[in-house]
C-alpha atoms as a PDB file:
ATOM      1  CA  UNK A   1     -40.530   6.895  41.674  1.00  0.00           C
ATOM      2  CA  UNK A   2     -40.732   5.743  45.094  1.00  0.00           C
ATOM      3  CA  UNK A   3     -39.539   8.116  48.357  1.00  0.00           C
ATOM      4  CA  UNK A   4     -38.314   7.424  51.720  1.00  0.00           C
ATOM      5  CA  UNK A   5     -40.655   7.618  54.464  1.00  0.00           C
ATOM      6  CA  UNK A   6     -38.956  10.035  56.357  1.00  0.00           C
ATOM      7  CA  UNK A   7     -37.866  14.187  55.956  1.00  0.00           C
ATOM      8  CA  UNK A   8     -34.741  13.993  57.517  1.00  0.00           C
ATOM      9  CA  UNK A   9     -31.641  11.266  57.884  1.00  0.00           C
ATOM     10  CA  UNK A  10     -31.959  11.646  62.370  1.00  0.00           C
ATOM     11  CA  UNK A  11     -30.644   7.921  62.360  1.00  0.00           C
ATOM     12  CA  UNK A  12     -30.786   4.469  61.230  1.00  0.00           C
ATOM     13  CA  UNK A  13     -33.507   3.573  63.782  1.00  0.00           C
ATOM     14  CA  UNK A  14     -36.373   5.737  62.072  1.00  0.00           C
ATOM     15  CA  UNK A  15     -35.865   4.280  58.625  1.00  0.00           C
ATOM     16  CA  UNK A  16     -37.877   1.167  57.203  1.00  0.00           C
ATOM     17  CA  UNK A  17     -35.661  -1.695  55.296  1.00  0.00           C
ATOM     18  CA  UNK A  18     -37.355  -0.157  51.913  1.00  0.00           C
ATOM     19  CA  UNK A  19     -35.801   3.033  52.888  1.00  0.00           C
ATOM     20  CA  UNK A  20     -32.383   1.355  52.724  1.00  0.00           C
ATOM     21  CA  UNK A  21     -33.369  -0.199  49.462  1.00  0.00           C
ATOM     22  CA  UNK A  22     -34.169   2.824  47.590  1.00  0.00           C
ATOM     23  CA  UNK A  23     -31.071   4.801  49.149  1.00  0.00           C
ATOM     24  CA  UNK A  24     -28.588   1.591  47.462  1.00  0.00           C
ATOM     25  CA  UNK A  25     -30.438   1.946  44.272  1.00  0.00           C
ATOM     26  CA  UNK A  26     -29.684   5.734  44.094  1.00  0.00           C
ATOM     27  CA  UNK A  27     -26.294   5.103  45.084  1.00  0.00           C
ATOM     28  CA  UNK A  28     -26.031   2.548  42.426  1.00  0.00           C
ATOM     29  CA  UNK A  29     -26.829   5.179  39.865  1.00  0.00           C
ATOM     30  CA  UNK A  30     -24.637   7.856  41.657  1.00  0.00           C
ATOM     31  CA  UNK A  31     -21.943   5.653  41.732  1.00  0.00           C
ATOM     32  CA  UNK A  32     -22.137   5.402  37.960  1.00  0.00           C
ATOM     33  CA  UNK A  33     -21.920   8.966  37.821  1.00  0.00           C
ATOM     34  CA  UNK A  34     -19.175   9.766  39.716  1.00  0.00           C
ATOM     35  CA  UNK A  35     -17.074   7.444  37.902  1.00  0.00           C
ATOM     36  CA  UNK A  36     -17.846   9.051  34.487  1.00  0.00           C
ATOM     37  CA  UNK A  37     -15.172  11.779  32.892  1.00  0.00           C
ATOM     38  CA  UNK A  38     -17.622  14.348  33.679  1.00  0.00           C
ATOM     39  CA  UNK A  39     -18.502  13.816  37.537  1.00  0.00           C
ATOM     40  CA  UNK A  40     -21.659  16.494  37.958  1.00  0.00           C
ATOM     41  CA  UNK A  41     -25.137  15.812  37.899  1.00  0.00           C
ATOM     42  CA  UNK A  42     -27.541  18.999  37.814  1.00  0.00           C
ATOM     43  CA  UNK A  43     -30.213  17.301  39.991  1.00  0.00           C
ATOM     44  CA  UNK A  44     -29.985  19.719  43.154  1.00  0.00           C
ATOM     45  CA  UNK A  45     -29.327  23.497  41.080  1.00  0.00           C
ATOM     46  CA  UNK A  46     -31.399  25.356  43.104  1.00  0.00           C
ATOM     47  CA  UNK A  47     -30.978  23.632  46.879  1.00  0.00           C
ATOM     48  CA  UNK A  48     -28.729  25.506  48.896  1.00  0.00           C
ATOM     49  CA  UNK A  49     -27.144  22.876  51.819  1.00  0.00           C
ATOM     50  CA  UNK A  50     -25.339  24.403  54.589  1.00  0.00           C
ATOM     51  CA  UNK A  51     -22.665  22.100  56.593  1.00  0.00           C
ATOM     52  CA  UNK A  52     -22.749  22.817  60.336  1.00  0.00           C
ATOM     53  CA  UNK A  53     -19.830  20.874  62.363  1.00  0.00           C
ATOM     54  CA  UNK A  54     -19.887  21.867  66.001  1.00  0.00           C
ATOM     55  CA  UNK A  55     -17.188  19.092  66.018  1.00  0.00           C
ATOM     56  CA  UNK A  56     -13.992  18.278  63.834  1.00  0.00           C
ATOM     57  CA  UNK A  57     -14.442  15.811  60.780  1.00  0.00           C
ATOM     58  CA  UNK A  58     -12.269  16.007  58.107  1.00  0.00           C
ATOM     59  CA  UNK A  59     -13.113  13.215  56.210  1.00  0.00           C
ATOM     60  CA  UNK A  60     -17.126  13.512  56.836  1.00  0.00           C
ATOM     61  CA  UNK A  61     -17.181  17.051  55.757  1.00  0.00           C
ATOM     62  CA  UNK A  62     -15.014  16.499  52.892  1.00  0.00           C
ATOM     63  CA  UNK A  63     -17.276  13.545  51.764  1.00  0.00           C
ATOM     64  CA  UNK A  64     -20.674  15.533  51.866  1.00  0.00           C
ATOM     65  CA  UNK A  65     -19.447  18.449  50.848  1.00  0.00           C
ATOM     66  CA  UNK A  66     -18.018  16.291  47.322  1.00  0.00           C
ATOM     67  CA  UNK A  67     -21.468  14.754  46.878  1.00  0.00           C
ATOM     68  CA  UNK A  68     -23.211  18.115  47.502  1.00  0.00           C
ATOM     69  CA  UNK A  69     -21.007  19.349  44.666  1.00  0.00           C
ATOM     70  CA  UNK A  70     -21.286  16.305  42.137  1.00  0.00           C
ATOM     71  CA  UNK A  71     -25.301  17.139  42.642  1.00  0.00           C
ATOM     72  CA  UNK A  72     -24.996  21.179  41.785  1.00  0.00           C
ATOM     73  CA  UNK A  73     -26.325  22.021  44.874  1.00  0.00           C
ATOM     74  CA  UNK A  74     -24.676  25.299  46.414  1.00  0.00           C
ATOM     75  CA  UNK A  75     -23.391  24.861  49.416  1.00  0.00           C
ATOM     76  CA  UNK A  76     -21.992  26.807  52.796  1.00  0.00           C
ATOM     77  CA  UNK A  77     -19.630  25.435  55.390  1.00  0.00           C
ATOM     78  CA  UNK A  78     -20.181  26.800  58.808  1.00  0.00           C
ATOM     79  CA  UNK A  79     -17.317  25.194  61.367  1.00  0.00           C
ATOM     80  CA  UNK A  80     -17.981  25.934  65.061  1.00  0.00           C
ATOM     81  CA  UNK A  81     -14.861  25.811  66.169  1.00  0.00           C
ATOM     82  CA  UNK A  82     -13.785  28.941  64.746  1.00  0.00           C
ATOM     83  CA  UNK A  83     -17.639  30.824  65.043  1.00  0.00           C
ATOM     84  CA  UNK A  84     -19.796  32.529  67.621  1.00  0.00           C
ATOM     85  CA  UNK A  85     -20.828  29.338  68.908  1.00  0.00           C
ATOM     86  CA  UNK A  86     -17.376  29.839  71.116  1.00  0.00           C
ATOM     87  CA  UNK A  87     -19.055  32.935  72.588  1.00  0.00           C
ATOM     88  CA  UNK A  88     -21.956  31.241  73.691  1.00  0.00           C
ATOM     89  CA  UNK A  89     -24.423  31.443  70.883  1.00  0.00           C
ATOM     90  CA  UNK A  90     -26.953  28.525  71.028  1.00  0.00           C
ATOM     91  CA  UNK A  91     -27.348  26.081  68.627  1.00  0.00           C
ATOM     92  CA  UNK A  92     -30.906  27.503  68.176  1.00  0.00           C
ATOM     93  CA  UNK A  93     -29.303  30.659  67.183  1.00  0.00           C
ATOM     94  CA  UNK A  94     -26.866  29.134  65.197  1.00  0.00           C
ATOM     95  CA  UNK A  95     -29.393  27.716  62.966  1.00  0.00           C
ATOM     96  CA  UNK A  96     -31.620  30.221  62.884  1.00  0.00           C
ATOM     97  CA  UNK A  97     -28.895  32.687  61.761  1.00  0.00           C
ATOM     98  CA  UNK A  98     -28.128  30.175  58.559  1.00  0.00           C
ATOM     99  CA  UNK A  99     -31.573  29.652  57.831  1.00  0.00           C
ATOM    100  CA  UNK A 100     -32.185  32.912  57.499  1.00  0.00           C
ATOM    101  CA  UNK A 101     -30.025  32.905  54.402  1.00  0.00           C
ATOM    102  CA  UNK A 102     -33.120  30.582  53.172  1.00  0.00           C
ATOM    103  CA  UNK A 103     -31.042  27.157  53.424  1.00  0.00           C
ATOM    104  CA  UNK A 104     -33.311  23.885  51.966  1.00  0.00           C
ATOM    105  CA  UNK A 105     -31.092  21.191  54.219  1.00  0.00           C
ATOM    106  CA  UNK A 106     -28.498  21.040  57.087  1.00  0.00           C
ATOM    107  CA  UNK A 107     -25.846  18.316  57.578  1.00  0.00           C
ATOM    108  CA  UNK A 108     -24.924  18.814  60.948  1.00  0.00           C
ATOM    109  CA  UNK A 109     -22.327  16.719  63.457  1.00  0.00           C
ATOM    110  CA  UNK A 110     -22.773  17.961  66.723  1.00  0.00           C
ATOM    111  CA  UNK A 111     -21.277  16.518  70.327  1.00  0.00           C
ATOM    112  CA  UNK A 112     -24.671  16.119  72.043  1.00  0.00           C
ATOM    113  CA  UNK A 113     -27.008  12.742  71.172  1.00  0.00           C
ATOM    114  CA  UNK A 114     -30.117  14.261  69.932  1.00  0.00           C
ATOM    115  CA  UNK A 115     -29.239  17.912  68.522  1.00  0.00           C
ATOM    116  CA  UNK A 116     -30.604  16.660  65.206  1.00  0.00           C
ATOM    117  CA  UNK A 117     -33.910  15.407  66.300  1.00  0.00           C
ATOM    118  CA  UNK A 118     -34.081  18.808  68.455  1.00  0.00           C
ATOM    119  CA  UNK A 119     -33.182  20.660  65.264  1.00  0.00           C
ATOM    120  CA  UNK A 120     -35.677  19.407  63.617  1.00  0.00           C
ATOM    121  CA  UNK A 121     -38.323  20.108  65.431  1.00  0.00           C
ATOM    122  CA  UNK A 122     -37.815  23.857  65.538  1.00  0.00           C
ATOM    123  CA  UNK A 123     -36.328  24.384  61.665  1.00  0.00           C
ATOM    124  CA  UNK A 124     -37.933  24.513  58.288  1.00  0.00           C
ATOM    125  CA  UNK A 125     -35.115  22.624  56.539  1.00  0.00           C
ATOM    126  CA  UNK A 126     -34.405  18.873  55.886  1.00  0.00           C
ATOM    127  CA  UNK A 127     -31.697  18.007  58.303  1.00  0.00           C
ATOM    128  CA  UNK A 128     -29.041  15.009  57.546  1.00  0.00           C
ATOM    129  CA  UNK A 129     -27.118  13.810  60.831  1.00  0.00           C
ATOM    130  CA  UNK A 130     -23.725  13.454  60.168  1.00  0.00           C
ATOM    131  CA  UNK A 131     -22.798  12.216  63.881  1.00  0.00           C
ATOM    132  CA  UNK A 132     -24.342  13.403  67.079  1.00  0.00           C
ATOM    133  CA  UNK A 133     -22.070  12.334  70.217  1.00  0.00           C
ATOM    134  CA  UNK A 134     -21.934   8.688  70.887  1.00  0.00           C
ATOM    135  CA  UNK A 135     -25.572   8.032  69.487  1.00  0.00           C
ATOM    136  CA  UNK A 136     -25.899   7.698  65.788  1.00  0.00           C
ATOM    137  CA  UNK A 137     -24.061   8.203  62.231  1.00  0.00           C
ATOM    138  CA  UNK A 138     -26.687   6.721  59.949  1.00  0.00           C
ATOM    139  CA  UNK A 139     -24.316   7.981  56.459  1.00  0.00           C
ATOM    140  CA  UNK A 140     -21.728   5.989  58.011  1.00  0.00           C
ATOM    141  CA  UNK A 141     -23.790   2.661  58.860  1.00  0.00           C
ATOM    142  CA  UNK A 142     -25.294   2.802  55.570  1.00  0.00           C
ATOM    143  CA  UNK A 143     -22.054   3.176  52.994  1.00  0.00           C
ATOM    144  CA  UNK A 144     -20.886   0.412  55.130  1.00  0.00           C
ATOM    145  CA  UNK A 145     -24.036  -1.554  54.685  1.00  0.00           C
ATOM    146  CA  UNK A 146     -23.769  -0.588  50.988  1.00  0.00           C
ATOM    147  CA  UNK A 147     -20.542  -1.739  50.417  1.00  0.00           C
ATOM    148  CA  UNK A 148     -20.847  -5.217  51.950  1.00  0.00           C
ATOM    149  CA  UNK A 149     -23.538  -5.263  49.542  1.00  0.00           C
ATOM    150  CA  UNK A 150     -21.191  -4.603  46.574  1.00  0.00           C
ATOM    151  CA  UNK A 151     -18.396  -6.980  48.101  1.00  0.00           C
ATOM    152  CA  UNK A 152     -20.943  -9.821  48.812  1.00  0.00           C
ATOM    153  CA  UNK A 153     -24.120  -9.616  46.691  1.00  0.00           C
ATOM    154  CA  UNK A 154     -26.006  -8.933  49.973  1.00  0.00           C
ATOM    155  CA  UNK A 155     -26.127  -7.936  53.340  1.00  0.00           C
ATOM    156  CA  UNK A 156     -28.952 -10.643  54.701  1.00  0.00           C
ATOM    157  CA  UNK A 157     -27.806 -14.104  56.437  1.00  0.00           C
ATOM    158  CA  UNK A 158     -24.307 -12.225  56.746  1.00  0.00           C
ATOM    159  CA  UNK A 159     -22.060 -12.363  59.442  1.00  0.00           C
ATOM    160  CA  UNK A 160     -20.639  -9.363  60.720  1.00  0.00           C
ATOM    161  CA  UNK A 161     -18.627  -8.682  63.662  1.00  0.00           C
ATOM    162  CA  UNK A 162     -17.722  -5.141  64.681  1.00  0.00           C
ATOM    163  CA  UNK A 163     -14.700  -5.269  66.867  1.00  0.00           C
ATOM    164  CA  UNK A 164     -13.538  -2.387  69.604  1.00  0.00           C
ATOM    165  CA  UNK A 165     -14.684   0.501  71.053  1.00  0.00           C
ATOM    166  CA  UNK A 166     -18.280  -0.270  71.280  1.00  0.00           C
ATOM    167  CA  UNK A 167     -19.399   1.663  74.088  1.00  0.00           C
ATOM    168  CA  UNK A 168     -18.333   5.215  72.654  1.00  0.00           C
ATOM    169  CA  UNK A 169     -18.586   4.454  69.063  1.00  0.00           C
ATOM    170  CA  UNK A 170     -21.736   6.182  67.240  1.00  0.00           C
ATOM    171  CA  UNK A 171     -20.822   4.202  64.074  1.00  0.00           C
ATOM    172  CA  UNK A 172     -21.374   0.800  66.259  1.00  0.00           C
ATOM    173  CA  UNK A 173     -24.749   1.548  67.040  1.00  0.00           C
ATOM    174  CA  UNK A 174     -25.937   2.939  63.500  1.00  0.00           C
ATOM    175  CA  UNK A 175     -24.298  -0.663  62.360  1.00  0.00           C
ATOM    176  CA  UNK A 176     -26.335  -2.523  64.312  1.00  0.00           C
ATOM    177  CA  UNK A 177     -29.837  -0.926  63.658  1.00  0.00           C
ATOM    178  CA  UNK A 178     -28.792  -1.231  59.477  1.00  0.00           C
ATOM    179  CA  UNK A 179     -27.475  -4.857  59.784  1.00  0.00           C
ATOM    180  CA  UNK A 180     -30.206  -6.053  62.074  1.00  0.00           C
ATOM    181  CA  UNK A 181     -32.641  -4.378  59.691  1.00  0.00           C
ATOM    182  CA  UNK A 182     -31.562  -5.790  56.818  1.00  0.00           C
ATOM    183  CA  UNK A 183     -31.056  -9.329  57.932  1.00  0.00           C
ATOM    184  CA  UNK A 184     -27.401  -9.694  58.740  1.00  0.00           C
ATOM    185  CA  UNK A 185     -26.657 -11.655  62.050  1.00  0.00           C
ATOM    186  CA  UNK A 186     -24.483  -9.473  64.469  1.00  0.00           C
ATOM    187  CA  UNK A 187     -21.540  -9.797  67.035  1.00  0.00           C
ATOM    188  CA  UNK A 188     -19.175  -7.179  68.618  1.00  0.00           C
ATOM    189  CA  UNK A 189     -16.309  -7.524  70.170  1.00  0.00           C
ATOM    190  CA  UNK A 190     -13.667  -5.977  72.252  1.00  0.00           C
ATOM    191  CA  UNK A 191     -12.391  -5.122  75.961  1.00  0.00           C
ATOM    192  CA  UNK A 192     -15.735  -5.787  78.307  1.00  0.00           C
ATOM    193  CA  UNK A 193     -15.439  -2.451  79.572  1.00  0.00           C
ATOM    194  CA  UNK A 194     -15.609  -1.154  76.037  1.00  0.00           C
ATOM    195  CA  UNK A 195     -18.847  -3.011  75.739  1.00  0.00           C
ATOM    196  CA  UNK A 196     -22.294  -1.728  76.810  1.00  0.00           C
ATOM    197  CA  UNK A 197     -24.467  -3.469  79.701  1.00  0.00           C
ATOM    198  CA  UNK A 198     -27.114  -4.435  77.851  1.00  0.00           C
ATOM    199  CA  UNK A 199     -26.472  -4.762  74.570  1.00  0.00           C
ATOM    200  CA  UNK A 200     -27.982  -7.691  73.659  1.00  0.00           C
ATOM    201  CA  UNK A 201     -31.014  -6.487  73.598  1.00  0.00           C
ATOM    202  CA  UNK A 202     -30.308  -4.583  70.285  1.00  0.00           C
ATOM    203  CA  UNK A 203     -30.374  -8.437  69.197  1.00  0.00           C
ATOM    204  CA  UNK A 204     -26.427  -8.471  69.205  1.00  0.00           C
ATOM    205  CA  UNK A 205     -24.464 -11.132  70.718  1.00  0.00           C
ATOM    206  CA  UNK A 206     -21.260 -10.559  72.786  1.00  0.00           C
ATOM    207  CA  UNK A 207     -17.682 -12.167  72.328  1.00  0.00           C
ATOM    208  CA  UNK A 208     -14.673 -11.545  73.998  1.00  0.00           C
ATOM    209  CA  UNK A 209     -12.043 -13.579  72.337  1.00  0.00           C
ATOM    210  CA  UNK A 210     -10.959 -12.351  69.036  1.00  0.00           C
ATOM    211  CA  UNK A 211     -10.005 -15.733  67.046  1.00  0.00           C
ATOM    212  CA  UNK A 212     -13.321 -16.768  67.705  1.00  0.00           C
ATOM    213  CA  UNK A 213     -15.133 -13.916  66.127  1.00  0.00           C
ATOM    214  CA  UNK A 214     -12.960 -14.197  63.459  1.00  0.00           C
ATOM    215  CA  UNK A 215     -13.609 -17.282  62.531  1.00  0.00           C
ATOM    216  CA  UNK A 216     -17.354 -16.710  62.766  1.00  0.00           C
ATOM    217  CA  UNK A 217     -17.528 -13.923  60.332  1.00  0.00           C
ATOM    218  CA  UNK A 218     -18.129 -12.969  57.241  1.00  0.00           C
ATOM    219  CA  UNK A 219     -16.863  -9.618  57.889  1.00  0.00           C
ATOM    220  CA  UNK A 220     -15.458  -7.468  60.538  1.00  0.00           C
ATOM    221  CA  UNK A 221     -15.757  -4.141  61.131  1.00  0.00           C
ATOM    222  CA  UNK A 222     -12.932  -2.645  62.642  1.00  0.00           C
ATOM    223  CA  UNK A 223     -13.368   0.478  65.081  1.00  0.00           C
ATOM    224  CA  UNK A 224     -10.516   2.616  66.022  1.00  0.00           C
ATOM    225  CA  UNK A 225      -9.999   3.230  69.964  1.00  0.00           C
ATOM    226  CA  UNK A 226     -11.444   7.061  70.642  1.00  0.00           C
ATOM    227  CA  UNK A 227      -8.723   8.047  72.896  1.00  0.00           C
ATOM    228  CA  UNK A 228     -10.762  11.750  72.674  1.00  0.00           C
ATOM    229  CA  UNK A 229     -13.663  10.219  74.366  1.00  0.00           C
ATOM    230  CA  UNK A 230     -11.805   7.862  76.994  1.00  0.00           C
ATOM    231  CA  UNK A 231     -12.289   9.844  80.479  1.00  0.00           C
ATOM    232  CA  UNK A 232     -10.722   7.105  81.812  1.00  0.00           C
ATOM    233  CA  UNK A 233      -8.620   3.982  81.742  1.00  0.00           C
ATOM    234  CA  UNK A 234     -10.806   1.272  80.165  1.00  0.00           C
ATOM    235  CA  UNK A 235      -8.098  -0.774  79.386  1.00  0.00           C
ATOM    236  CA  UNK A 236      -4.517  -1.453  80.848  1.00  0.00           C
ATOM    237  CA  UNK A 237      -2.581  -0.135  77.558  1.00  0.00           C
ATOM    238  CA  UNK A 238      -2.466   0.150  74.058  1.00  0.00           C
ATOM    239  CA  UNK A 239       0.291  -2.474  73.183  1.00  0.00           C
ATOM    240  CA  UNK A 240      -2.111  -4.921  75.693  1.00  0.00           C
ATOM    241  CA  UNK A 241      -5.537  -3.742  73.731  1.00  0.00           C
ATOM    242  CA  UNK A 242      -3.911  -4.808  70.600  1.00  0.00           C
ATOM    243  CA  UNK A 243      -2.123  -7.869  71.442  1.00  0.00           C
ATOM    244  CA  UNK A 244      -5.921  -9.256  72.420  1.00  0.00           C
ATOM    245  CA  UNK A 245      -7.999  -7.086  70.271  1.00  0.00           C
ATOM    246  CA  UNK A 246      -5.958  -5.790  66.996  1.00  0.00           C
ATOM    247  CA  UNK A 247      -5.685  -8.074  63.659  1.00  0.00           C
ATOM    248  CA  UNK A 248      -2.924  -8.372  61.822  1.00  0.00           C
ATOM    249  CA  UNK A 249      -1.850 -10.459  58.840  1.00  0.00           C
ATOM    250  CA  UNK A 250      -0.607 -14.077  60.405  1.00  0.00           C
ATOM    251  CA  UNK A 251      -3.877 -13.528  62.505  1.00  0.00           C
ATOM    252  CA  UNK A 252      -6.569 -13.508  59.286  1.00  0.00           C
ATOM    253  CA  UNK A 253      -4.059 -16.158  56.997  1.00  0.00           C
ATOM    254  CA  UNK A 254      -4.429 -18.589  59.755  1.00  0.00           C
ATOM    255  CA  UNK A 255      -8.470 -18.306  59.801  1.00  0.00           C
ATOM    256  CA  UNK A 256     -10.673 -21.198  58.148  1.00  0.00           C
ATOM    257  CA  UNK A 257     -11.477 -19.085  55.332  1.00  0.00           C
ATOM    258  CA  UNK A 258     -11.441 -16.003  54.261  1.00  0.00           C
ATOM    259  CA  UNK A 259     -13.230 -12.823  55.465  1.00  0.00           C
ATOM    260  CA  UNK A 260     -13.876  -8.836  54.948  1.00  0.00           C
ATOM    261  CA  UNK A 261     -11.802  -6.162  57.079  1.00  0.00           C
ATOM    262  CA  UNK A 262     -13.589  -2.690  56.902  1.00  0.00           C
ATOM    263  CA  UNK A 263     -12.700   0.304  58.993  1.00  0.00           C
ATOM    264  CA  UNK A 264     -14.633   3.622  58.965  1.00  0.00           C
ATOM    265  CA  UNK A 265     -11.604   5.935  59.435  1.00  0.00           C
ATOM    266  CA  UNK A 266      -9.484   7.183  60.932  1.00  0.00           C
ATOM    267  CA  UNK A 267      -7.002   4.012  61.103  1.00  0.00           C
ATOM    268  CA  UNK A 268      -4.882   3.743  63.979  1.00  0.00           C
ATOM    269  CA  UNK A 269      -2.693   1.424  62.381  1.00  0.00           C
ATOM    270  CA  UNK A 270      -0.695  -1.046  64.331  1.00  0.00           C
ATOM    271  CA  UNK A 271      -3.140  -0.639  66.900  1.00  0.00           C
ATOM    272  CA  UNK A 272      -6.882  -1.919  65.595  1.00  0.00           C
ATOM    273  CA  UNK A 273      -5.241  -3.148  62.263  1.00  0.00           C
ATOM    274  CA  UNK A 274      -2.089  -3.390  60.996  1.00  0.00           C
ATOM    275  CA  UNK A 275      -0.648  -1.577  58.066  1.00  0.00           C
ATOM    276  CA  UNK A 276      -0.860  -5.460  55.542  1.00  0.00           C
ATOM    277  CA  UNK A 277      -4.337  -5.536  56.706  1.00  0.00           C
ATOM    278  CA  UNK A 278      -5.571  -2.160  55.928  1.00  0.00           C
ATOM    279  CA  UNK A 279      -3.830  -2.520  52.384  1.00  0.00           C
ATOM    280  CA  UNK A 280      -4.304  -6.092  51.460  1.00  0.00           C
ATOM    281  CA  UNK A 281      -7.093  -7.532  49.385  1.00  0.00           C
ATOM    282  CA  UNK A 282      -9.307  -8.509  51.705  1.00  0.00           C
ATOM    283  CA  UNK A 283      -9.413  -4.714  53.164  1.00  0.00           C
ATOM    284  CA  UNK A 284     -12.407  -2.899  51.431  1.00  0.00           C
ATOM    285  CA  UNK A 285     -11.466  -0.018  53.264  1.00  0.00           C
ATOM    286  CA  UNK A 286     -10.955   2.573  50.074  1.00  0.00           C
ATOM    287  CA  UNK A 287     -14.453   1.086  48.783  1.00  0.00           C
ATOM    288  CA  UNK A 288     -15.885   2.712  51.834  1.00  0.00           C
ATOM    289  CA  UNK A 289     -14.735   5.551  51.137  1.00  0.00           C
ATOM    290  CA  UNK A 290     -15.557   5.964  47.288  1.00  0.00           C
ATOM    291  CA  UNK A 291     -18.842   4.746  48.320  1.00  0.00           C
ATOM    292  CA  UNK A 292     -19.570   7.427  51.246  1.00  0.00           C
ATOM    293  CA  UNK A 293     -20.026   9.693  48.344  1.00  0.00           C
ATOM    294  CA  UNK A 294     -22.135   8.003  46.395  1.00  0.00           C
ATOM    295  CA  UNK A 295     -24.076   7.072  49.244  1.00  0.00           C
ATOM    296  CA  UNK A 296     -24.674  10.732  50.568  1.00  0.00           C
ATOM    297  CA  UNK A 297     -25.334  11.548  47.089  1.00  0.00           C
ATOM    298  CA  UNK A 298     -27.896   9.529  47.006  1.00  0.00           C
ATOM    299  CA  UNK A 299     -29.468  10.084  50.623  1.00  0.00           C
ATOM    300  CA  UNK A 300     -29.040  13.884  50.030  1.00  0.00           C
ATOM    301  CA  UNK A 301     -31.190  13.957  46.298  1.00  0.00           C
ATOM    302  CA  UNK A 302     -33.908  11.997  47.869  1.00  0.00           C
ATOM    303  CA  UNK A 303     -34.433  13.885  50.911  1.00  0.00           C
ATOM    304  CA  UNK A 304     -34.448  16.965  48.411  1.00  0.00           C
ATOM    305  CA  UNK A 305     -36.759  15.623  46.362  1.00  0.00           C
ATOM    306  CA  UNK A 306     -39.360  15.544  49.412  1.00  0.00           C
ATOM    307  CA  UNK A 307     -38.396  19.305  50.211  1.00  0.00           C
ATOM    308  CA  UNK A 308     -42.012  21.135  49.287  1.00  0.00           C
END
């Protein structure tokens, strides 16, 4: 059986396209699983997976900590918010403290870009990065990836737009690096303040209008505004953001043809998306999310496999 070339899941940038490969073929057979009457594998029995958020995620947590379950693995939940961390315990510490309760893997989302990386340079355990500020969420990019995949036989020659908050989104950025590496051709879109300087050289290209990108794609991506992150006013309002940048229904059944809406959660609807969009049948939206099991499933058993 073939293995991914890498110990830990730091981000989309440090895999290779086979990587992605073998991760959908795993998730294939997870996904099999999962839909069977009895949903538990015994493949991880003796892995014990802690779940470190030093930010809030319901919906990330509750998806790894399902998929460390359907594997057998045991697993501990550690949420920052409520710990020492609040008295000024490092992150070091933090880590140090769990692993001393012998811990094979970490799936940590932490506010600073980088904590992973740093983690794993100074831990024995396989560490999966479920977010780190505005940098990277590689589980993210890739049940996304996977589930164009499902919807459209394949992500290559594909094109994907990924409309919004591009400048504080770490979901954007793991998109790009997975599409890009697996052949798709790329556009965002949204406010230009919302849009990094220099982009394009992540081989994206920019558009501002909307209809345009719309009619371009094969699918589009739509990000939620992070009103947490916005230290300022990048736009004039939210009724004006979504009068420009938000897609509802008359918008996608006047298109040429027609296309893919995804959104990674949490909706802001009427804002990014209306309501008939995020439930109609071009939305693939609960896909993504039965996916993002299988998907961590599968990038969780092969990064335990590699554990020595």
């Amino acid at each position: 059986m073939s293995e991914l070339s890498v110990n830990h899941l730091l981000g989309i940038k440090y895999l290779k396209e086979k990587d992605i490969q073998l991760i959908f073929e795993t998730a294939d057979h997870f996904k099999e699983v999962i839909n069977r009457s009895i949903k538990k594998v015994p493949s991880l029995r003796d892995i014990t997976i802690a779940n470190i958020f030093f930010e809030n995620s319901t919906r990330t947590k509750l998806s790894f900590e399902l998929a460390e379950k359907r594997l057998s693995a045991d697993v501990i939940n550690f949420s920052a918010g409520q710990s020492s961390v609040k008295k000024g315990e490092t992150l070091i510490d933090t880590v140090n403290n769990i692993l001393s309760m012998k811990v094979d893997m970490v799936v940590m989302r932490h506010p600073n870009p980088g904590a992973g990386i740093f983690l794993s340079k100074h831990v024995k355990a396989a560490i999966v990065n479920a977010g780190d500020g505005a940098h990277e969420h590689p589980t993210q990019a890739l049940l996304d990836s996977f589930s164009i995949r499902e919807k459209l036989g394949d992500v290559a020659g594909k094109n994907v737009v990924i409309v919004g908050d591009i400048l504080h989104s770490r979901v954007a950025l793991s998109n790009i690096f997975a599409l890009k590496l697996q052949g798709a051709n790329v556009k965002v879109c949204g406010p230009k303040t919302l849009i990094p300087k220099h982009i394009e050289s992540l081989g994206v290209e920019v558009e501002t209008n909307l209809k345009k990108a719309l009619n371009w794609c094969d699918v589009a991506n739509m990000l939620r505004i992070q009103n947490e992150r916005l230290d300022i006013s990048y736009f004039p309002t939210t009724r004006e953001y979504t009068q420009q940048f938000g897609v509802n229904k008359t918008l996608l059944d006047n298109l040429d043809k027609e296309i893919v809406i995804m959104h990674p959660g949490p909706i802001n609807r009427g804002v990014e998306i209306t309501s008939d969009v995020a439930d109609s049948k071009q939305s693939i939206i609960l896909n993504q999310v039965e996916n993002g099991v299988a998907i961590r499933m599968a990038v969780i058993y092969l990064l335990a496999s590699k554990i020595k």
